[in-house]
C-alpha atoms as a PDB file:
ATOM      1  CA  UNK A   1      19.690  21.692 -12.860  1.00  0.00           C
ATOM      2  CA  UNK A   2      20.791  19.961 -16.360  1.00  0.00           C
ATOM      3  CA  UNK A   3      20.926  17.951 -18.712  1.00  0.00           C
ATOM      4  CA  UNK A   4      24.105  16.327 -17.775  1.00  0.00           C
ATOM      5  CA  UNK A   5      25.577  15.026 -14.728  1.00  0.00           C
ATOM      6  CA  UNK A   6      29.041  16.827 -15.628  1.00  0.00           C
ATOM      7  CA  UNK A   7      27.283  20.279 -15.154  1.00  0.00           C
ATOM      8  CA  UNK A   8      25.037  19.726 -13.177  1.00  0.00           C
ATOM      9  CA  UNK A   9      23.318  18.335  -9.462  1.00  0.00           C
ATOM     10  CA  UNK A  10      19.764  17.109 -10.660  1.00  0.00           C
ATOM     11  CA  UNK A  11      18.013  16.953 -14.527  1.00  0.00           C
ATOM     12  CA  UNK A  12      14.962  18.627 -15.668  1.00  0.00           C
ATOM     13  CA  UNK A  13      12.865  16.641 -13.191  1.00  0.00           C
ATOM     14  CA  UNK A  14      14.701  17.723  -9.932  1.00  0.00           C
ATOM     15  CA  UNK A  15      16.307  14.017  -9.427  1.00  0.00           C
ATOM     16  CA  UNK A  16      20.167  13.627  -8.279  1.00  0.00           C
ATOM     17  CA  UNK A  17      22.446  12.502 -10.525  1.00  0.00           C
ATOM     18  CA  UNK A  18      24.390   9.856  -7.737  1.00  0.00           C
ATOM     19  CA  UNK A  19      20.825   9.128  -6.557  1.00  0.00           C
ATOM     20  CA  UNK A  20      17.996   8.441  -8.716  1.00  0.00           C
ATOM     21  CA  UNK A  21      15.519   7.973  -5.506  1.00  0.00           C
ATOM     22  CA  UNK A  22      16.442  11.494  -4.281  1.00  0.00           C
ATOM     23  CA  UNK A  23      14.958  14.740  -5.436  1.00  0.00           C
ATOM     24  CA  UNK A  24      15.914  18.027  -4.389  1.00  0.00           C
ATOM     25  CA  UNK A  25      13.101  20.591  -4.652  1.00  0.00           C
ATOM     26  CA  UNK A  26      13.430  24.481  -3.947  1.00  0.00           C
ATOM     27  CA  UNK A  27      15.799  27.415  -5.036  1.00  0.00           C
ATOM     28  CA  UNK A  28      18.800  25.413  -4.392  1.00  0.00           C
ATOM     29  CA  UNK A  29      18.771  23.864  -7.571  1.00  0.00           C
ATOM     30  CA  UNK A  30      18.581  27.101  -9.482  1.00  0.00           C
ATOM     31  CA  UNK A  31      21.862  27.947 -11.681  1.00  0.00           C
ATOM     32  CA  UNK A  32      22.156  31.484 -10.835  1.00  0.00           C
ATOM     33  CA  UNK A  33      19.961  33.661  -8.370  1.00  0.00           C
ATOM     34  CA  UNK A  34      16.491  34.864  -9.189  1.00  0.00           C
ATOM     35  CA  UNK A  35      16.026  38.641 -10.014  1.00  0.00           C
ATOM     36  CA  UNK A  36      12.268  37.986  -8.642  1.00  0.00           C
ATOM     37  CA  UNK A  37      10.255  36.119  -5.971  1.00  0.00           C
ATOM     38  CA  UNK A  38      11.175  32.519  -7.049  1.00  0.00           C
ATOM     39  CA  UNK A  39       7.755  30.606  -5.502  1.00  0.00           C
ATOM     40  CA  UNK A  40       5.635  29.959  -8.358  1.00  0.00           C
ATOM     41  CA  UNK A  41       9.006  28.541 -10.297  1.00  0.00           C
ATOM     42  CA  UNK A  42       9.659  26.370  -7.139  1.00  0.00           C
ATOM     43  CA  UNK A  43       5.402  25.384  -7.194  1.00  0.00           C
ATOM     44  CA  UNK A  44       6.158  24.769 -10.830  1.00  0.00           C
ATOM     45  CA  UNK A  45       9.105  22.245 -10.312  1.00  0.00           C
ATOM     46  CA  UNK A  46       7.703  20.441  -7.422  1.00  0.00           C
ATOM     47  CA  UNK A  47       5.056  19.855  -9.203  1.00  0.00           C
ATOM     48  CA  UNK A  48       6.972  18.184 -11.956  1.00  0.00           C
ATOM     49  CA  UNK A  49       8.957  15.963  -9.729  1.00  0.00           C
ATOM     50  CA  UNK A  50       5.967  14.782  -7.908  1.00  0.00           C
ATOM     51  CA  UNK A  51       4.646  13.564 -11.329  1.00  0.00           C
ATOM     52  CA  UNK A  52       8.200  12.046 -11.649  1.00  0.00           C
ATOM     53  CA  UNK A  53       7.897  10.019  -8.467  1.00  0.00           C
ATOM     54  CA  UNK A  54       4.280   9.124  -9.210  1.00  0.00           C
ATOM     55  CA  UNK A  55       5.127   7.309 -12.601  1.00  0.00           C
ATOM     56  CA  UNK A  56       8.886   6.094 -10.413  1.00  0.00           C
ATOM     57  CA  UNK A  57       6.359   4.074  -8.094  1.00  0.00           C
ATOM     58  CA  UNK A  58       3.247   3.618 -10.547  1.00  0.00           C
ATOM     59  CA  UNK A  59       6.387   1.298 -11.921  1.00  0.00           C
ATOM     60  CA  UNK A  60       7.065  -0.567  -8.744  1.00  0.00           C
ATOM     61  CA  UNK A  61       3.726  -2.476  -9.096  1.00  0.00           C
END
């Protein structure tokens, strides 16, 4: 997770880089490993890219 595609899979809102209709939700997109129990982060961001897809098709009419 970034701000660039260099560095990174997905940006701030969990969607790929190569493919702006895919989002990848869960620990996979973490940096490093969590020292603690990762699930409300993962809530958290799931969250966010639901929002993200919600405004995506709110666009599509």
């Amino acid at each position: 997770m970034g701000s660039d595609p260099t560095n990174s899979v997905v940006d701030a809102e969990s969607r790929c880089w190569d493919h702006r209709n895919l989002y990848l939700l869960g620990s996979g997109t973490f940096p490093t490993i969590t020292t603690a129990n990762p699930t409300l982060t993962i809530a958290a961001l799931t969250f966010r890219a639901s929002r993200a897809v919600l405004k995506d098709l709110a666009h599509l009419g």
